[in-house]
Each structure stands twice: as C-alpha cells, then as structure tokens.
C-alpha atoms as a PDB file:
ATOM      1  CA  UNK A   1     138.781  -8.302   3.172  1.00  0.00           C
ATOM      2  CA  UNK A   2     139.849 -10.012  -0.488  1.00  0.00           C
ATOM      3  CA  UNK A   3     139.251  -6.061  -2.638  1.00  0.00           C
ATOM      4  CA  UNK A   4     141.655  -4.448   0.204  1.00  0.00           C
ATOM      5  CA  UNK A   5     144.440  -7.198   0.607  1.00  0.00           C
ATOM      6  CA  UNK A   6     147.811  -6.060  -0.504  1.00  0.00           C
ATOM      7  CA  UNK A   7     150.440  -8.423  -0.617  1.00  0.00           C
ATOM      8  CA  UNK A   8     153.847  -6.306   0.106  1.00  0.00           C
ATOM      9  CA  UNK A   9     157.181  -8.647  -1.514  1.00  0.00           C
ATOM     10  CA  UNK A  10     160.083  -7.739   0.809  1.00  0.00           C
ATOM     11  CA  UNK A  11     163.392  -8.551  -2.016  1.00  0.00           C
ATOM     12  CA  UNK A  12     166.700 -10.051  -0.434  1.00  0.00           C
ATOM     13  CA  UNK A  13     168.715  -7.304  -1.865  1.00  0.00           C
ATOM     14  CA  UNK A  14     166.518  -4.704   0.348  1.00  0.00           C
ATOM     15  CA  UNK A  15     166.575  -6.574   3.551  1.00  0.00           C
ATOM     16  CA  UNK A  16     169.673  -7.869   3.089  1.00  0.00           C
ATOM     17  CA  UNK A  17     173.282  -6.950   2.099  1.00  0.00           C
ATOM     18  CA  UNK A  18     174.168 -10.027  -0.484  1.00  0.00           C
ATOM     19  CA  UNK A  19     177.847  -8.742  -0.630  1.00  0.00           C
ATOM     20  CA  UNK A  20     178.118 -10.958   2.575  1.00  0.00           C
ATOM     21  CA  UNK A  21     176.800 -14.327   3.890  1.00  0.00           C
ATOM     22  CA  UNK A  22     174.443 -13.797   7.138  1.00  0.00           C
ATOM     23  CA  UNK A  23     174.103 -10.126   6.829  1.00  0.00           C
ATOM     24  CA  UNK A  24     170.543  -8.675   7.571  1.00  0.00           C
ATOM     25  CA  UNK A  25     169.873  -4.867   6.886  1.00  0.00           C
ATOM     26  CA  UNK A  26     168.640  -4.077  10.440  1.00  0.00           C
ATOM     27  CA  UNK A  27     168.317  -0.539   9.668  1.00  0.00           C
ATOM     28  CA  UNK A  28     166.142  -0.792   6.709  1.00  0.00           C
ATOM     29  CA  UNK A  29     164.333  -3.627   8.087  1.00  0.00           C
ATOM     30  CA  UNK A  30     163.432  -1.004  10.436  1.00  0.00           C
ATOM     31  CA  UNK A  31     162.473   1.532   8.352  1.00  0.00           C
ATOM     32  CA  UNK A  32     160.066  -0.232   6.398  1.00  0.00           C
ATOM     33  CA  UNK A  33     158.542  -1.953   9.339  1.00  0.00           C
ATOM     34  CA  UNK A  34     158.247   1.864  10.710  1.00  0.00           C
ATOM     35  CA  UNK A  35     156.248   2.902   7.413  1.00  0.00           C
ATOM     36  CA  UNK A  36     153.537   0.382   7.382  1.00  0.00           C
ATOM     37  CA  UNK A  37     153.315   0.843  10.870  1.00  0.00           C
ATOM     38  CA  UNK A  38     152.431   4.687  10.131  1.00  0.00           C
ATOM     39  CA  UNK A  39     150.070   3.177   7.155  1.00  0.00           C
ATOM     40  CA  UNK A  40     147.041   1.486   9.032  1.00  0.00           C
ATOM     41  CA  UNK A  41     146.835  -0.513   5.951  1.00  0.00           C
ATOM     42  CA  UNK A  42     143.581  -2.918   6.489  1.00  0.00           C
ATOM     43  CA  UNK A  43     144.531  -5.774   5.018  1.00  0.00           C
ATOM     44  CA  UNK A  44     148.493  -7.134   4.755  1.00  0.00           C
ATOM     45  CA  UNK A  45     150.606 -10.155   3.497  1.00  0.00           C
ATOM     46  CA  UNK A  46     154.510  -9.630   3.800  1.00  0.00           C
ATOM     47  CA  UNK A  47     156.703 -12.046   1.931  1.00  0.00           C
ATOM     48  CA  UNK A  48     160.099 -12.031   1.860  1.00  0.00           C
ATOM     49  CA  UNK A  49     163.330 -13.324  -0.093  1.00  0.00           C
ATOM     50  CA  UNK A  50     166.142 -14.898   1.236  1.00  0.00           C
ATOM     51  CA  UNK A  51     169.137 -12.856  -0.023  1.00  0.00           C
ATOM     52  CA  UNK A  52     172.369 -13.270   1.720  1.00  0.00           C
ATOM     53  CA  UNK A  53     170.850 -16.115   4.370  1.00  0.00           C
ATOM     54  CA  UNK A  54     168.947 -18.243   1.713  1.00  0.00           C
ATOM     55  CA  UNK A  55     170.867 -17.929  -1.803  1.00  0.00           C
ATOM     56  CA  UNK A  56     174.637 -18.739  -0.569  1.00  0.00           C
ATOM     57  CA  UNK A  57     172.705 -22.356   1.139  1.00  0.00           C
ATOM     58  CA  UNK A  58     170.882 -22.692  -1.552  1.00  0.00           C
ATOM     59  CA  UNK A  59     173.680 -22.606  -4.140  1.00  0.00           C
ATOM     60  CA  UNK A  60     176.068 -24.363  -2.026  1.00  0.00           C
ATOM     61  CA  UNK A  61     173.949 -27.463  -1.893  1.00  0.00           C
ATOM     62  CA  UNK A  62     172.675 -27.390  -5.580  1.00  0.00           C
ATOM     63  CA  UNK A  63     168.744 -27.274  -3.743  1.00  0.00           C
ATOM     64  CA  UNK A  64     167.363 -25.582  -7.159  1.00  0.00           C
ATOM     65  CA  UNK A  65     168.646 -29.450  -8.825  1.00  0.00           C
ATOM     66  CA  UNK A  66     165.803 -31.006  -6.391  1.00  0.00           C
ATOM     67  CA  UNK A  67     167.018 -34.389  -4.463  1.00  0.00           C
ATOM     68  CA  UNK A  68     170.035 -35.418  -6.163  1.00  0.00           C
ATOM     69  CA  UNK A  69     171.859 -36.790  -3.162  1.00  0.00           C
ATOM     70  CA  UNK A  70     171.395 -37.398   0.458  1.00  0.00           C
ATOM     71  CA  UNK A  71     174.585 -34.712   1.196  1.00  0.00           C
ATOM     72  CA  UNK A  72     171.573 -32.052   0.150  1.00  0.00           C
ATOM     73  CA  UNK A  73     169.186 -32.990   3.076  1.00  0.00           C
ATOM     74  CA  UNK A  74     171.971 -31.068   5.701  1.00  0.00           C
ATOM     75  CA  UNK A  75     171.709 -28.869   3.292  1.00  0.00           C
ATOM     76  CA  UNK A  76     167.579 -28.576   2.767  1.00  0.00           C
ATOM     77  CA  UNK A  77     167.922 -27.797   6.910  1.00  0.00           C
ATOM     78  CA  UNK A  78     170.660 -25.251   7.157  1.00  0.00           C
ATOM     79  CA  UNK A  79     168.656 -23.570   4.468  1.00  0.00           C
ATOM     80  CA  UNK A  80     165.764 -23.586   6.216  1.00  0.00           C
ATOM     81  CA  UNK A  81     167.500 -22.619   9.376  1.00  0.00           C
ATOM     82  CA  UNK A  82     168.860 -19.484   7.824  1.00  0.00           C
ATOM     83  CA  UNK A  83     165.185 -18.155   6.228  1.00  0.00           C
ATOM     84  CA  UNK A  84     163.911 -18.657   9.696  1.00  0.00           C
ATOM     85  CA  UNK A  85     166.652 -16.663  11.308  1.00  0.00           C
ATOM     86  CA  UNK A  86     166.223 -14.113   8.434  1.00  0.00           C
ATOM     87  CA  UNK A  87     162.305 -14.100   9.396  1.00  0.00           C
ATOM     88  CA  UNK A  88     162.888 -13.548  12.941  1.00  0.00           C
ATOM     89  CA  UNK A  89     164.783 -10.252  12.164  1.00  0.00           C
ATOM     90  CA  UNK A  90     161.834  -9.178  10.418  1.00  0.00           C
ATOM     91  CA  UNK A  91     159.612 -10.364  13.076  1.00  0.00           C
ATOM     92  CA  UNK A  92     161.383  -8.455  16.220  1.00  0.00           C
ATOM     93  CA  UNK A  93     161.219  -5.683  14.264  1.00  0.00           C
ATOM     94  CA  UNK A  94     157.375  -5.728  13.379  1.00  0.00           C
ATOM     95  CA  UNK A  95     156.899  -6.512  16.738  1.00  0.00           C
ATOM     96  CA  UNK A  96     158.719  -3.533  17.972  1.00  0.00           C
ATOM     97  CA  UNK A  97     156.397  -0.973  16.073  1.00  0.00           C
ATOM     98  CA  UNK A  98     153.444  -3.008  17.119  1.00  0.00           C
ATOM     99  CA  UNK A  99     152.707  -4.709  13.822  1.00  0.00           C
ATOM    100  CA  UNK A 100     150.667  -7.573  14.856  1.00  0.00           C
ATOM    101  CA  UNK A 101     152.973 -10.191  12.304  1.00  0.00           C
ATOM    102  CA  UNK A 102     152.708 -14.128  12.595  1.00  0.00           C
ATOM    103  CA  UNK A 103     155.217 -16.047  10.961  1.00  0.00           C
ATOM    104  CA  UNK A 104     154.155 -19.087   8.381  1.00  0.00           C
ATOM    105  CA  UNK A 105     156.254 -21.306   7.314  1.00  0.00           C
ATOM    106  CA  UNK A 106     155.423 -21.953   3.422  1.00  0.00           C
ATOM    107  CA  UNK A 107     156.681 -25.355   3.407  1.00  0.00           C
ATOM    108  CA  UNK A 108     153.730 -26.793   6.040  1.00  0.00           C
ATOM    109  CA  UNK A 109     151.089 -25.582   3.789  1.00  0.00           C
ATOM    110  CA  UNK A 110     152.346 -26.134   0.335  1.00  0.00           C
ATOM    111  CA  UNK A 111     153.842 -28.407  -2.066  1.00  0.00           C
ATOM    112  CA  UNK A 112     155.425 -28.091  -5.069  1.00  0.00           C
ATOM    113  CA  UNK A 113     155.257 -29.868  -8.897  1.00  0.00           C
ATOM    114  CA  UNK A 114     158.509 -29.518 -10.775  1.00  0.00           C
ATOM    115  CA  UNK A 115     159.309 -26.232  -8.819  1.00  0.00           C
ATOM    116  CA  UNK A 116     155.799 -25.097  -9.204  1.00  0.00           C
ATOM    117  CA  UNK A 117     153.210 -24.942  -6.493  1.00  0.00           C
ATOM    118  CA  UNK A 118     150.791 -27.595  -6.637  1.00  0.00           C
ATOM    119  CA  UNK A 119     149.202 -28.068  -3.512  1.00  0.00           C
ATOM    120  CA  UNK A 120     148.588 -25.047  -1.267  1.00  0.00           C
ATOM    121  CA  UNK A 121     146.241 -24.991   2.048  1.00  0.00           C
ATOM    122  CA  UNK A 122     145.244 -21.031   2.506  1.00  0.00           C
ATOM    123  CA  UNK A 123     142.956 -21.159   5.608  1.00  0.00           C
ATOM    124  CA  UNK A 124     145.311 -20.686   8.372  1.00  0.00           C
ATOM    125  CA  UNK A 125     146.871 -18.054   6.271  1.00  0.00           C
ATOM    126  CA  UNK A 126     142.971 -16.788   5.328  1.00  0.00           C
ATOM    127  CA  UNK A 127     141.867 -17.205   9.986  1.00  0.00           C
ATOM    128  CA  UNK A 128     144.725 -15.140  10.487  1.00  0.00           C
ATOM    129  CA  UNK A 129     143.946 -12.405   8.327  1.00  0.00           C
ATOM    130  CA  UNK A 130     140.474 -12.632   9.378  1.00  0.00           C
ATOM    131  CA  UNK A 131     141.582 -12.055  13.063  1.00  0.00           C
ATOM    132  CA  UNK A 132     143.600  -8.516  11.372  1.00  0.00           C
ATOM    133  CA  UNK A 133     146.710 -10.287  11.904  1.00  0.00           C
ATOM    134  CA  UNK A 134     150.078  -9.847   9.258  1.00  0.00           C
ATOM    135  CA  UNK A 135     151.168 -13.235   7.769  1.00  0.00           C
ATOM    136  CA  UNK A 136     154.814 -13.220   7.315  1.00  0.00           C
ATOM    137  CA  UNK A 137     155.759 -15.749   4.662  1.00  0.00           C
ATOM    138  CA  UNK A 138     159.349 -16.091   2.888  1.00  0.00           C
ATOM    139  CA  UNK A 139     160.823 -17.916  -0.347  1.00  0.00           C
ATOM    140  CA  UNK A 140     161.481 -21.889   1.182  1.00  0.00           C
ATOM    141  CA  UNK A 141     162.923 -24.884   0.224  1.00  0.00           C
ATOM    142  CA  UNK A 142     159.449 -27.155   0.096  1.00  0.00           C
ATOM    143  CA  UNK A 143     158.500 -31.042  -0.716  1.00  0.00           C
ATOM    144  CA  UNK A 144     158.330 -31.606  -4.231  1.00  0.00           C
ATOM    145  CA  UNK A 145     156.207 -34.234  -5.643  1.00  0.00           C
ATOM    146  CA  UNK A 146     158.651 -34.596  -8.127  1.00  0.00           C
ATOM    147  CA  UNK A 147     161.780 -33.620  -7.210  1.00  0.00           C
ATOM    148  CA  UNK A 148     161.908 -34.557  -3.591  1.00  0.00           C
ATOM    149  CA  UNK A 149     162.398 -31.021  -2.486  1.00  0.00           C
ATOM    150  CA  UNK A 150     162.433 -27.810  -4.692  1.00  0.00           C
ATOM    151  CA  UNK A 151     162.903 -23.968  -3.786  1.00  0.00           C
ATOM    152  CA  UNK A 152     159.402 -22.215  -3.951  1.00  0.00           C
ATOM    153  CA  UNK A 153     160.732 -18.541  -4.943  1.00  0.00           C
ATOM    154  CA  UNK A 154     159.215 -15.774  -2.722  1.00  0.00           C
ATOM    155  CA  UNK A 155     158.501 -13.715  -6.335  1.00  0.00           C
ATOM    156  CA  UNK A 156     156.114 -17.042  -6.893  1.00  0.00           C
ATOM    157  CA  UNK A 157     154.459 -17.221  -3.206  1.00  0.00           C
ATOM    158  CA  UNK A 158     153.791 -13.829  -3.459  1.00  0.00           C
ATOM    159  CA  UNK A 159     151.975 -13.729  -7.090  1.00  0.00           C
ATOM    160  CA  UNK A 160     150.018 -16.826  -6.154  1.00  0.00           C
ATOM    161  CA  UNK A 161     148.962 -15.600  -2.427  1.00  0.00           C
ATOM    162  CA  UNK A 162     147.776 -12.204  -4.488  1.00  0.00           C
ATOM    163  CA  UNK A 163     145.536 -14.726  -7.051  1.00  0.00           C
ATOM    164  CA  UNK A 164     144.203 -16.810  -4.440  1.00  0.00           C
ATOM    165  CA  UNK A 165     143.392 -14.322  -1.745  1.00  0.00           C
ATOM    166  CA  UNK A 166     142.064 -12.153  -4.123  1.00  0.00           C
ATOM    167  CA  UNK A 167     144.173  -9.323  -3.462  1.00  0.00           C
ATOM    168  CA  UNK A 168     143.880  -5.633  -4.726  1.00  0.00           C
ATOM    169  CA  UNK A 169     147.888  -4.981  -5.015  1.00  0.00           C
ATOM    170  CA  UNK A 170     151.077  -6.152  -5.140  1.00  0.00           C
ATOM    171  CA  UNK A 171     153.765  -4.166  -4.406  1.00  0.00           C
ATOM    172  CA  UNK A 172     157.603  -6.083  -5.162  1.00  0.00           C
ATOM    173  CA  UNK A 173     160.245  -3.926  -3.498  1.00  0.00           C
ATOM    174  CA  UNK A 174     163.380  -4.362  -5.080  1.00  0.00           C
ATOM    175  CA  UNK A 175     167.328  -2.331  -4.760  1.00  0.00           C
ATOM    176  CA  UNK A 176     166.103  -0.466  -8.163  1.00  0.00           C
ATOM    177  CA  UNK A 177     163.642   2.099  -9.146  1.00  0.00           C
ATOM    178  CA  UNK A 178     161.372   0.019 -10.618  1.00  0.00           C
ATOM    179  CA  UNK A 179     161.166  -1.881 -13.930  1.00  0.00           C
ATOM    180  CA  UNK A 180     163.592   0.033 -16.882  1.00  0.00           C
ATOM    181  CA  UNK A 181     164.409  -0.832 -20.454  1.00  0.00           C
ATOM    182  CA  UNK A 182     167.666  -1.917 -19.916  1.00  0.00           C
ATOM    183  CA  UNK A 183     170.200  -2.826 -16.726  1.00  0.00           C
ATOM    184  CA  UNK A 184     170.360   0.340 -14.303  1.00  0.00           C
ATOM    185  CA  UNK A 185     173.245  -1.217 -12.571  1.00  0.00           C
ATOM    186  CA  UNK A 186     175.030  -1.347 -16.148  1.00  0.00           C
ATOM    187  CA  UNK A 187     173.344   1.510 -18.312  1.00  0.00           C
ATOM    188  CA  UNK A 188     173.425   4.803 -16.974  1.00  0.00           C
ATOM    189  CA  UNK A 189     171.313   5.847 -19.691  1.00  0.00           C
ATOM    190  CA  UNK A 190     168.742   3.213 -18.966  1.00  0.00           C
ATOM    191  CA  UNK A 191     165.061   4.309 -19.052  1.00  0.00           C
ATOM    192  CA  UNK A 192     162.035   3.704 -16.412  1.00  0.00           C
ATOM    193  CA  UNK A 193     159.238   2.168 -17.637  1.00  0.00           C
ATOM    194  CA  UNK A 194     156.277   4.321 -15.437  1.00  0.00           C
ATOM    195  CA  UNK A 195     153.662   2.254 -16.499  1.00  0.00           C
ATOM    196  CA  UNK A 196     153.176  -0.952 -18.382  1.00  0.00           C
ATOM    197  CA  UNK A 197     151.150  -3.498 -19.844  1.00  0.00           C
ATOM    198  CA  UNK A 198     151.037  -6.973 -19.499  1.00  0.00           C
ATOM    199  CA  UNK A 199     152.308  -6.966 -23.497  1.00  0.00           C
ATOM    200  CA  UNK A 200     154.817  -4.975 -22.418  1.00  0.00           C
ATOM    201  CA  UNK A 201     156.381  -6.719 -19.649  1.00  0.00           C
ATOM    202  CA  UNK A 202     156.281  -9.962 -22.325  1.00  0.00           C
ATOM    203  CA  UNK A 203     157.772  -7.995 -25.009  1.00  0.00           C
ATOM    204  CA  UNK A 204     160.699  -7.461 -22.601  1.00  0.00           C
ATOM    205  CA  UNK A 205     160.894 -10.624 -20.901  1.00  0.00           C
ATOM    206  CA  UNK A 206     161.512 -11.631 -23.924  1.00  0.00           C
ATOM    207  CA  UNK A 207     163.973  -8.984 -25.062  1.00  0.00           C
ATOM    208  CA  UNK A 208     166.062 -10.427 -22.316  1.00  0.00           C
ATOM    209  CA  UNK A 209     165.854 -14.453 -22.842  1.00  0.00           C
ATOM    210  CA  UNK A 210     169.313 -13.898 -24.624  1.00  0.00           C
ATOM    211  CA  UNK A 211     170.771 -12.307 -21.285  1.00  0.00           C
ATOM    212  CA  UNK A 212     171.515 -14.955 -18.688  1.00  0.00           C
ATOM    213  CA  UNK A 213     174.138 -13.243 -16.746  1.00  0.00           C
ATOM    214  CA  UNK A 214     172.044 -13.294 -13.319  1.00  0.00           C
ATOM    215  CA  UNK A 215     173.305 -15.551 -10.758  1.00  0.00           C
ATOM    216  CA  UNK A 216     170.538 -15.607  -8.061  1.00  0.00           C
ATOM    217  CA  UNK A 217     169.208 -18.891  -7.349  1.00  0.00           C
ATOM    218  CA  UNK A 218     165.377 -17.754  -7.944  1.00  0.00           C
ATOM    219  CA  UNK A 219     166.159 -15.117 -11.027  1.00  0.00           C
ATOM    220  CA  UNK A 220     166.597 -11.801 -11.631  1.00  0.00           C
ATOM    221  CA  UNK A 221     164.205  -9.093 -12.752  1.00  0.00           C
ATOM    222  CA  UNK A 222     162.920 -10.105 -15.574  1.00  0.00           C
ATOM    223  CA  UNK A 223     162.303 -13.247 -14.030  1.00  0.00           C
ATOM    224  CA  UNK A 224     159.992 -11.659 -10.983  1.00  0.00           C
ATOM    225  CA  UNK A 225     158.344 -10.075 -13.468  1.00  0.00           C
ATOM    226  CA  UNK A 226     157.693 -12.967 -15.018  1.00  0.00           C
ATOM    227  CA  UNK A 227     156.107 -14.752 -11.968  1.00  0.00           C
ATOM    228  CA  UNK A 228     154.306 -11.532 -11.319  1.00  0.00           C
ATOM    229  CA  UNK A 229     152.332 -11.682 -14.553  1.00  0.00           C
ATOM    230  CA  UNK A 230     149.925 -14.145 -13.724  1.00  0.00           C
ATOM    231  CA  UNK A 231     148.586 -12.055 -11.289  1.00  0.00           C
ATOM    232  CA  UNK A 232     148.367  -8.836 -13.334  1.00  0.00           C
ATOM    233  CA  UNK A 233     145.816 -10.786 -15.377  1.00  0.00           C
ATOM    234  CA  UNK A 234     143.922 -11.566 -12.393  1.00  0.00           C
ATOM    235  CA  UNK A 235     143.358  -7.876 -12.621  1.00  0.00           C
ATOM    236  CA  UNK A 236     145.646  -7.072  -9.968  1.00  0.00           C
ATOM    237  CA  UNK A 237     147.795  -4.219  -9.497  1.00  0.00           C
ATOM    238  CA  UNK A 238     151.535  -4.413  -9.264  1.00  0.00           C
ATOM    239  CA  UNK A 239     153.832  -2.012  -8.599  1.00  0.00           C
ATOM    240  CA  UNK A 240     157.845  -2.139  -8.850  1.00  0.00           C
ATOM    241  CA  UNK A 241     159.821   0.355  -6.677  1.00  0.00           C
ATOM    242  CA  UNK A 242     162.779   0.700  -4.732  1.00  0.00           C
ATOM    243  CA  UNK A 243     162.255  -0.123  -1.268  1.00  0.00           C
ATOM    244  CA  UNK A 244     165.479   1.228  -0.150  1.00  0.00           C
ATOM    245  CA  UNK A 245     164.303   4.503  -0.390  1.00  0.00           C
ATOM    246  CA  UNK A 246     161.835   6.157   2.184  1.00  0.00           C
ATOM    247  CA  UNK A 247     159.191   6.541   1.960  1.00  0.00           C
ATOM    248  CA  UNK A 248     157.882   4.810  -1.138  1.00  0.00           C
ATOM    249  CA  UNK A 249     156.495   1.844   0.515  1.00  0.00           C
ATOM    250  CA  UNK A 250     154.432   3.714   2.455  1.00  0.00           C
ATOM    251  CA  UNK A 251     153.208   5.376  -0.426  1.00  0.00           C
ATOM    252  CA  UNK A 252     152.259   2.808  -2.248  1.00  0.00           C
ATOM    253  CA  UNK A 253     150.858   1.252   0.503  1.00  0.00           C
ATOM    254  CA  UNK A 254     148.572   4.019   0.908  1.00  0.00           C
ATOM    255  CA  UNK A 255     147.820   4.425  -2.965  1.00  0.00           C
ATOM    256  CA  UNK A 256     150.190   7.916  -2.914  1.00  0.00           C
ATOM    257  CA  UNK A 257     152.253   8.202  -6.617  1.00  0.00           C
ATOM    258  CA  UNK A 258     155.407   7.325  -5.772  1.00  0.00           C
ATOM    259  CA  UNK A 259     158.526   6.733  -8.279  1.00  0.00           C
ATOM    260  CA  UNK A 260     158.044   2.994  -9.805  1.00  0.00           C
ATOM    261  CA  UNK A 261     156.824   1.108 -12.286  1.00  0.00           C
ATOM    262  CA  UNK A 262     152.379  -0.114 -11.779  1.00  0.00           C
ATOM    263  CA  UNK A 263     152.018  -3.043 -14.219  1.00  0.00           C
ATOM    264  CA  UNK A 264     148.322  -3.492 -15.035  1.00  0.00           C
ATOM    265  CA  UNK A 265     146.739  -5.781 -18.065  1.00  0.00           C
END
C-alpha cells in the first residue's frame, strides 16, 4: 500500500474563492472530485486548506499567536466550525461520484510543539486506508503543548502524512502553474521552473526571505514549498500544478506529464 500512496493537497485558493468569507468553489470542488473518480487511483490521502472559511477566523482571532487570551477559545471553535463545514462540501461531493472519503479530524490524532507536530497517532488513518477507504484531512487549529493551541498548516499535514505513510507522491494543487522564478500574479514575464531540485527549491526559498508581502495565515508559496521539502528527501515525489485547470490532477494522479513543476532530491 505505502510505494502506491499519493497524498493529493487540495489549496484554499482552488476550493475556495478567498475574495469572500464563506465562499466554497462548488463547481471545481466538483470537478476535481469527478477526475479522481475517473482515476482508480489505489491508494489516496486528500488534504485540504482552509481558504476563505479558515484564514478570515483564523486572523480575526490572532489563533497563529497560540493562547493569548480566553476571547480566542470562541474563536479556536468558530474556526473549527468553519473547516468542518468547508470539509463537508468536499465530502458531499466525493460522495456523489462514489469516492469512498471519511473525514478525520487532525486535531484528535495530533498535537503540536511550537506550531510543529509532535505527537501524531496514524493507525486509524493507516485501518482506513487498509479497508481502500479516502482519508479526508484539512489544515486545523490543534492542542499545542506549548502554546495552548496552534494552527497545524494543511502544507505541513500533508508533507508529514507523505513521510510517515511512506507515500510515493505528493501532488500540492495550487491557483498557479506550478513553482516559477518570480511572482506570476505580479511578473508577466515570470518563468516556470519544470523541474527542480531540492537545492533549488532552497536556493529560492531563500531568494525570497526578503519578500514578506503574503498575508495568509499559513504562508505563501515559498513557504509550502518549504514544508514540502522534508518530504522530497524522503525520496518522494512532489509535484506543483494548477488545480484549477482540468484535467491536470488527473494526470498527475495517473503519472500522465502534465504542466507543473515535480520537485525531486
């Protein structure tokens, strides 16, 4: 099961429109639960981010600062509340193209270390992929052992579900074409990186230390990248593509080229 695992990162931006608070992207939730549906992949972990139902909470309440004041703990459930009516979306829609997905909630099997997973209990996770069932996991606000609560980043579930589980691939689908020398959003001009190296990604992670502009609460590319890393030297495959497009999950999901960046050590 461990050499064919692929653990599939679902970004807020694609599942969500962060323009607005609360607003899912039904129709390319959809889509994307249509392609893996048409996949018969063998082995499959979804995770998701939060996007416009996670980040606004998250923010509001300062939850990245950890327990600061007892106004937060509202805020810790709302939070929660919001990622679970996120996951549901996802859910119905697995369910309605006969995905077999089961939701798990992060926070009842792990724990975090200043923002860092510390503790983490994989065998209902492991019994359910053993039964060919889809775990369906999503960035959480989580006990800290530290901080009193901390937000476990989907970008970090995902790399450390890949290391643990042994997985294959990892494929992050993001609003962009994959990983490119400079801001696409910004720089017309900028390039896509096809391929790279785990000395690559570091030589532009830290190209871009000096460039804090992001506001999302878990980081922006450079910073999945980042988290991603660990895995790629592991030995497993990651690829970066835009999963608002069609069609390129399922490729990847079935080992097809598709446009993207594969990061391998």
């Amino acid at each position: 099961m461990a050499s064919r695992l692929t653990v599939l990162k679902l970004g807020g931006s694609v599942i969500t429109d962060k323009t607005k608070e609360f607003a899912p992207s039904t129709e390319t939730i959809a889509r994307i639960m249509k392609e893996i549906s048409t996949t018969e992949v063998e082995s499959l972990i979804i995770v998701h981010g939060g996007g416009s139902y996670g980040h606004p909470l998250a923010k509001l309440y300062r939850l990245s600062n950890g327990h600061t004041n007892q106004t937060q703990i509202l805020g810790f459930a709302r939070t929660r509340q919001a990622m679970m009516d996120l996951n549901k979306i996802i859910l119905d829609s697995a369910i309605e193209n006969h995905l077999p997905c089961i939701s798990v909630q992060p926070s009842a099997f792990i724990r975090t270390r200043n923002r860092r997973i510390e503790d983490i209990d994989l065998r209902i996770v492991s019994g359910l992929m053993d039964l060919h069932m889809i775990p369906v996991m999503f960035g959480d606000v989580v006990l800290d052992m530290q901080l009193g609560f901390s937000i476990l980043s989907g970008d970090q579930l995902a790399s450390r579900l890949a290391i643990e589980l042994g997985a294959k691939r990892m494929i992050l689908a993001a609003d962009v074409d994959g990983v490119f020398d400079s801001d696409p959003k910004t720089n017309p001009k900028a390039y896509l990186m096809e391929r790279m190296t785990t000395q690559d990604a570091e030589a532009l992670i830290e190209r871009e230390k000096q460039d804090d502009r992001g506001s999302d609460v878990t980081g922006r590319m450079m910073g999945k990248i980042k988290e991603m890393l660990a895995a790629v030297e592991k030995g497993i495959q990651v690829v970066v593509l835009n999963g608002c497009v069609p069609g390129r999950i399922s490729n990847a999901l079935t080992g097809r080229r598709t446009i993207g960046t594969v990061i391998e050590r």
